[in-house]
Protein backbone atom coordinates (compact mmCIF):
# COMPACT_ATOMS: atom_id res chain seq x y z
CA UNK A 1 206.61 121.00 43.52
CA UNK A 2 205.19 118.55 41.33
CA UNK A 3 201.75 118.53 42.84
CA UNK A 4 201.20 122.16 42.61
CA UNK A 5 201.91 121.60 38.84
CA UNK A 6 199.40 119.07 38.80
CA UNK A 7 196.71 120.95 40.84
CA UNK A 8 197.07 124.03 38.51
CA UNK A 9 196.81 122.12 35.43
CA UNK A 10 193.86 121.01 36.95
CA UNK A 11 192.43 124.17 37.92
CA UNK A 12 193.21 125.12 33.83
CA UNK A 13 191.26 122.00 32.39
CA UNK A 14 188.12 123.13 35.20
CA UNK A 15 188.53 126.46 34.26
CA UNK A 16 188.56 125.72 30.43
CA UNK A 17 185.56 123.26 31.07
CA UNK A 18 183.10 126.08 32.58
CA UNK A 19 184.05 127.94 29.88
CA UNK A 20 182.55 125.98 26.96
CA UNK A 21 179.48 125.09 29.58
CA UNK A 22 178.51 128.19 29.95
CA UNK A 23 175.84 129.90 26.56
CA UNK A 24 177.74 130.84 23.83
CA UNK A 25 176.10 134.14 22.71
CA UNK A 26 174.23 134.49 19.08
CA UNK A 27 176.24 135.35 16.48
CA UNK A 28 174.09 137.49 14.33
CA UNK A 29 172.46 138.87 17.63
CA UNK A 30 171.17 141.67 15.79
CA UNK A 31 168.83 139.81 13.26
CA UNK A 32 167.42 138.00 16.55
CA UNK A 33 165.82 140.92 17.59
CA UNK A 34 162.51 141.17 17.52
CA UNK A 35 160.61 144.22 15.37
CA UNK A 36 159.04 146.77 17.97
CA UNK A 37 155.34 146.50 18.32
CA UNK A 38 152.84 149.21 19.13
CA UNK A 39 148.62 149.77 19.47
CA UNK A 40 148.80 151.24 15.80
CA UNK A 41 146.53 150.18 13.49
CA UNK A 42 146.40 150.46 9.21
CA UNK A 43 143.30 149.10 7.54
CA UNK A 44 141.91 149.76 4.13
CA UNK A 45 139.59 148.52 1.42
CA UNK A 46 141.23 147.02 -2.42
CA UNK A 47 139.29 148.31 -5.30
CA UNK A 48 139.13 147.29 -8.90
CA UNK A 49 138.70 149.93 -11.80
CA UNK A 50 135.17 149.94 -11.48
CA UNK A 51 134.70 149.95 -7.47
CA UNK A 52 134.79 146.65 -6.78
CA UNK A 53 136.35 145.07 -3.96
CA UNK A 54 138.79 142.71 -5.15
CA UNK A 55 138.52 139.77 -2.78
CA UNK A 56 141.39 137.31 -1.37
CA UNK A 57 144.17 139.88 -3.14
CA UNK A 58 147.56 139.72 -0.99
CA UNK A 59 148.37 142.91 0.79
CA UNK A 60 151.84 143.30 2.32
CA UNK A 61 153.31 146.13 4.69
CA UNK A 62 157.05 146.95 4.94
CA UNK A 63 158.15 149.14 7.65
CA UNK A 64 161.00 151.01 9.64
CA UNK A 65 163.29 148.56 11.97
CA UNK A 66 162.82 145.78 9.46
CA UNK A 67 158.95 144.95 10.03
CA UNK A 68 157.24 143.53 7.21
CA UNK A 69 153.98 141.71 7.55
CA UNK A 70 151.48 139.99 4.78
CA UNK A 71 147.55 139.15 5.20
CA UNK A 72 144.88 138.01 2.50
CA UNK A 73 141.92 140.20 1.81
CA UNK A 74 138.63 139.21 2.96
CA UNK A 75 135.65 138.34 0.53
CA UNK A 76 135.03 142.37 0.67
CA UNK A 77 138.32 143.21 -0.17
CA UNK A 78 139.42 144.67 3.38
CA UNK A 79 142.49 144.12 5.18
CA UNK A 80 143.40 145.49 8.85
CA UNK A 81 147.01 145.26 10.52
CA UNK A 82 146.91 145.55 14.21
CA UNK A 83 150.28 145.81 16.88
CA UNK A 84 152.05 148.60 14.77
CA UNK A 85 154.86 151.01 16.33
CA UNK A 86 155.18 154.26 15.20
CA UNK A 87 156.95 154.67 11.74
CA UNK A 88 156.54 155.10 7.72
CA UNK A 89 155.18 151.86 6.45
CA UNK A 90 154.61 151.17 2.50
CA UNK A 91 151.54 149.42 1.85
CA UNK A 92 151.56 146.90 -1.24
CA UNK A 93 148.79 144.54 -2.64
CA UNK A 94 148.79 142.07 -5.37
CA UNK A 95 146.69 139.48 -7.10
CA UNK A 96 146.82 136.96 -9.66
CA UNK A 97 146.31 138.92 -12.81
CA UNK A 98 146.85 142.08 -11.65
CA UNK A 99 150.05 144.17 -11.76
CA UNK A 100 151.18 145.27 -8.50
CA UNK A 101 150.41 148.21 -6.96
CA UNK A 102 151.33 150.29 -3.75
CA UNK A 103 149.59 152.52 -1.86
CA UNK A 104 150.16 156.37 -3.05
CA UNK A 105 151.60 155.42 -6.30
CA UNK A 106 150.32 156.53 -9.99
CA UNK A 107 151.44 153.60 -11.75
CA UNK A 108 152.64 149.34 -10.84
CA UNK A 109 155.41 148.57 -9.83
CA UNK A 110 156.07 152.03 -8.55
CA UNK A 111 157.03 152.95 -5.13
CA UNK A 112 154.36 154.71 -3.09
CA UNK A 113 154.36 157.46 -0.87
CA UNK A 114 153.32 155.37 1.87
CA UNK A 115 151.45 156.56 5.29
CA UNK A 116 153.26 157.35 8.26
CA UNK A 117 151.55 156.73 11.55
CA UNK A 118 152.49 158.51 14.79
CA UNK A 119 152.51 156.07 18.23
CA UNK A 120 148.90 154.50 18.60
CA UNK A 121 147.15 156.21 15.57
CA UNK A 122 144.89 153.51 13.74
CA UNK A 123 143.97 154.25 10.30
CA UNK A 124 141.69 152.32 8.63
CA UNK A 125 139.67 154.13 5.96
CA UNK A 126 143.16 153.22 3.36
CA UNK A 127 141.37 152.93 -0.61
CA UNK A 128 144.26 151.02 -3.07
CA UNK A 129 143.02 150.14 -6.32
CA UNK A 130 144.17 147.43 -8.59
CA UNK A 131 143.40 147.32 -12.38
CA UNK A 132 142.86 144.56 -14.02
CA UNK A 133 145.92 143.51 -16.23
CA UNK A 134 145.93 143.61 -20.35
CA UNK A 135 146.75 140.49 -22.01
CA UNK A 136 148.24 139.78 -25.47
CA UNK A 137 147.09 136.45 -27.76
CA UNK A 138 148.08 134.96 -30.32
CA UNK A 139 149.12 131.65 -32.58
CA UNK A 140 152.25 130.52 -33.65
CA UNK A 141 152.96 129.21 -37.28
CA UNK A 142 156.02 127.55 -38.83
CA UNK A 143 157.65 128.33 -42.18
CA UNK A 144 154.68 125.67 -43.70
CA UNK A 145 151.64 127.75 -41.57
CA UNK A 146 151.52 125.03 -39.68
CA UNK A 147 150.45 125.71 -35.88
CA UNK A 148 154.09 125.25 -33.11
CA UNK A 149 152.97 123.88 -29.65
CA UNK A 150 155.46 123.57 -27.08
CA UNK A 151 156.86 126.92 -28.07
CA UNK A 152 158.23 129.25 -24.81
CA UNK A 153 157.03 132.97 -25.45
CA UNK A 154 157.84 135.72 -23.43
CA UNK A 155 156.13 139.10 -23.74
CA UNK A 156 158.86 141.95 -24.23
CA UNK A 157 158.41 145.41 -22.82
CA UNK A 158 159.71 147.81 -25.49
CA UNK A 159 160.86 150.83 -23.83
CA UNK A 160 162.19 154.60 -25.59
CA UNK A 161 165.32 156.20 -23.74
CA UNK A 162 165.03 160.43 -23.68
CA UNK A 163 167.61 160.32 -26.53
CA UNK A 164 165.17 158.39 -28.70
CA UNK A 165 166.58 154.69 -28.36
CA UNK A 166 164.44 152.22 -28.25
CA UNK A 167 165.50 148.95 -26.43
CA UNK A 168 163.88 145.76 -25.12
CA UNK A 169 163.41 144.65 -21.29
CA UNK A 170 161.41 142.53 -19.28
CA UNK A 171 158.09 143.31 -18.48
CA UNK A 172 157.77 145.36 -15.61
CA UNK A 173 155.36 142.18 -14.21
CA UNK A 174 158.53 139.99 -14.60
CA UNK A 175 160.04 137.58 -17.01
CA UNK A 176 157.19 135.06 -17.14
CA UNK A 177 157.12 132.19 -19.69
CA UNK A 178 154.45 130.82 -21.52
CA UNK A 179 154.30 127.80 -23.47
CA UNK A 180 151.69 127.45 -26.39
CA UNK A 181 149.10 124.74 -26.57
CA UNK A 182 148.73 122.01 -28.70
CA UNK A 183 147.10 124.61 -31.17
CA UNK A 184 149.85 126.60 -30.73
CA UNK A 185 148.59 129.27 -29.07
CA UNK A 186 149.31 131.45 -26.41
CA UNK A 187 148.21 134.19 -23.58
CA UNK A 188 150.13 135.99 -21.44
CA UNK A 189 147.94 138.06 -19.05
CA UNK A 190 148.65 140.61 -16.09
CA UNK A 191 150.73 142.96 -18.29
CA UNK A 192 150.63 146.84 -17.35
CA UNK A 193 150.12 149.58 -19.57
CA UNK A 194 152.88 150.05 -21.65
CA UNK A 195 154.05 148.86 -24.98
CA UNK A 196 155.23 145.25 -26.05
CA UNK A 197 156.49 142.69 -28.16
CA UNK A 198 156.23 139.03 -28.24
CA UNK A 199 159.24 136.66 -28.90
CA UNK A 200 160.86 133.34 -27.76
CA UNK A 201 162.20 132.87 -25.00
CA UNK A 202 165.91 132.59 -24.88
CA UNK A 203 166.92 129.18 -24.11
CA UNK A 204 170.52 127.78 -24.97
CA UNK A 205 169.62 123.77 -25.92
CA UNK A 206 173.00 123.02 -27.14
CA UNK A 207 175.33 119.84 -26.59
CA UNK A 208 178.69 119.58 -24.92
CA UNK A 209 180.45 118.85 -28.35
CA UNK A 210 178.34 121.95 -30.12
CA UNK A 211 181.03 124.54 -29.07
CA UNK A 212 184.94 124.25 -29.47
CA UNK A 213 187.33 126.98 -28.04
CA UNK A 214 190.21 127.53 -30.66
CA UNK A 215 193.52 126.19 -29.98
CA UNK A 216 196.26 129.48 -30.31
CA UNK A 217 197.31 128.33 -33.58
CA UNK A 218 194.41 128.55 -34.98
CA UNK A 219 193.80 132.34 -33.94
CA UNK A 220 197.08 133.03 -34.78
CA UNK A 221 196.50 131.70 -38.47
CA UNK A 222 193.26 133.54 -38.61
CA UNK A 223 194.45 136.98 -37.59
CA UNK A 224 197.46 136.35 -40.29
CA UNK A 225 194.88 135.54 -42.81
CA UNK A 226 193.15 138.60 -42.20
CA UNK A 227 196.00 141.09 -42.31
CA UNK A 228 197.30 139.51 -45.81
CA UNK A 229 194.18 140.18 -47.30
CA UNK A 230 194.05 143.65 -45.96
CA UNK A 231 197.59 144.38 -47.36
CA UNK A 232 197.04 143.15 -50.74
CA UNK A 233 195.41 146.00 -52.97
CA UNK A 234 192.16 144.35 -55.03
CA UNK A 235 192.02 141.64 -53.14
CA UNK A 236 188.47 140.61 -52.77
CA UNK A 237 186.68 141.70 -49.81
CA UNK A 238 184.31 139.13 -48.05
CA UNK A 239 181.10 140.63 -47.49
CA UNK A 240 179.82 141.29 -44.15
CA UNK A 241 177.52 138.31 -42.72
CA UNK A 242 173.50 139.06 -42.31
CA UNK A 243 172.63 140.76 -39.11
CA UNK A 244 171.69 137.86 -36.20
CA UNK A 245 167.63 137.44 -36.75
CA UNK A 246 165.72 137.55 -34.02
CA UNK A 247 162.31 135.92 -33.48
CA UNK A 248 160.37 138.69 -32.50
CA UNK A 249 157.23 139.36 -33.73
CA UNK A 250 155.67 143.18 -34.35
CA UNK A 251 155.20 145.15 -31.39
CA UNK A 252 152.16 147.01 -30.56
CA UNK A 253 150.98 149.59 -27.94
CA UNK A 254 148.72 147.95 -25.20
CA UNK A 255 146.17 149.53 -22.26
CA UNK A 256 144.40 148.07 -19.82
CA UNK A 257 141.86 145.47 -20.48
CA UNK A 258 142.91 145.34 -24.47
CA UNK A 259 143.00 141.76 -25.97
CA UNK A 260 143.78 141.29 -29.40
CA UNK A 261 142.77 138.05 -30.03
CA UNK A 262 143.52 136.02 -33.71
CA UNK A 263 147.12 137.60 -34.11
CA UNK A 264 149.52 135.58 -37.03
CA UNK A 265 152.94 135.25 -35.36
CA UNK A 266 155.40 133.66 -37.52
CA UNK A 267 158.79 132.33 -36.22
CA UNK A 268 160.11 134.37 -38.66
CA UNK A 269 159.00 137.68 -37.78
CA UNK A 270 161.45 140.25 -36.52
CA UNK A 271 160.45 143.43 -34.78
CA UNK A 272 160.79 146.63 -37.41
């Protein structure tokens, strides 16, 4: 009796052994699959304003069943993408000083309409065009005139809701800082249309020991303060504080290839 409990708890260990021998399968099996492939071709030519091929500009493709491929324009500003399955694909390219553009779409940073190619179509007569980015420059002076370097600017797209409002956001390019020079200047370039304003950047450079949560006593006190002074006829009223200030300088509207150079920013200035 006691060897047939012995030989099945060793036919249990064996058994457990092959077990963990054998290929444990991927977990995330699914993102180990590779993107179908095909004998479709899209090809194309990156323009400037002007006609100009824009040379060694990144173009990018993102298709159905999670394909998504990249290649770098040759000196003639063509780009080709062999192997494709059938499918819509989006076509994107970009460059250095250039907002981004896809293909089919009327403005950056806009979704295109894309192209969408049946099984072993090649296409290769694709035209995008990328315009040239404005660019906004300027100095910055202190309360004395004198020029700031080491100041981080940021270039504020100022955008107008249908009801009117008018509210700031990053630039459609992205929240890119610049710092300004020892003359205490600045550019930021590869801005589409649209209008702007310049201001700091919004850094919080305080110490540990700058900020202080109040104890409960002290809120209590504080709220009690308040309320006698409310309940008291002719007391006198505190005035409100000054609005927060913001260092923003004046906004104004921008297009393509418009450089103001020479512009007076004080660290004062707010935006009207």
């Amino acid at each position: 009796m006691r060897g047939h409990a012995v030989a099945l708890i060793s036919l249990m260990v064996l058994a457990v052994a092959a077990l963990r021998a054998q290929p444990q399968a991927p977990r995330d099996a699914a993102q180990s699959i590779a993107p179908p492939a095909g004998t479709g071709v899209l090809g194309g030519i990156v323009k400037d304003n002007d006609g100009n091929p824009v040379r060694r500009c990144t173009v990018s493709i993102t298709g159905d069943m999670r394909l998504e491929r990249m290649t770098v324009a040759d000196d003639e500003g063509r780009f080709s993408f062999t192997g494709l399955p059938s499918g819509r694909f989006t076509i994107t390219a970009k460059k250095a000083g250039y907002p981004e553009m896809s293909y089919g779409a009327k403005r950056p940073f806009r979704a295109g309409s894309g192209v969408f190619l049946q099984d072993g179509q090649q296409v290769r007569d694709l035209a995008l065009t990328l315009a040239r980015g404005a660019a906004l420059t300027g100095t910055v002076y202190d309360d004395h005139g004198q020029p700031m370097p080491g100041v981080p600017l940021m270039a504020w797209e100022i955008r107008t809701a249908l009801g009117g409002e008018r509210t700031l956001d990053y630039a459609s390019s992205g929240p890119d800082t610049v710092i300004t020079d020892d003359r205490g200047m600045y550019r930021v370039y590869g801005l589409p249309p649209g209008e702007y304003t310049v201001g700091t950047t919004w850094y919080y450079s305080g110490l540990g020991y700058d900020v202080r949560v109040l104890t409960d006593a002290e809120i209590r006190a504080a709220f009690q303060a308040a309320n006698q002074s409310a309940a008291v006829p002719g007391a006198p009223v505190t005035p409100p504080r000054d609005p927060p200030r913001h260092n923003y300088s004046a906004g104004w509207r921008r297009s393509p290839h418009a450089v103001r150079p020479d512009v007076r920013h004080r660290r004062d200035d707010c935006l009207a």
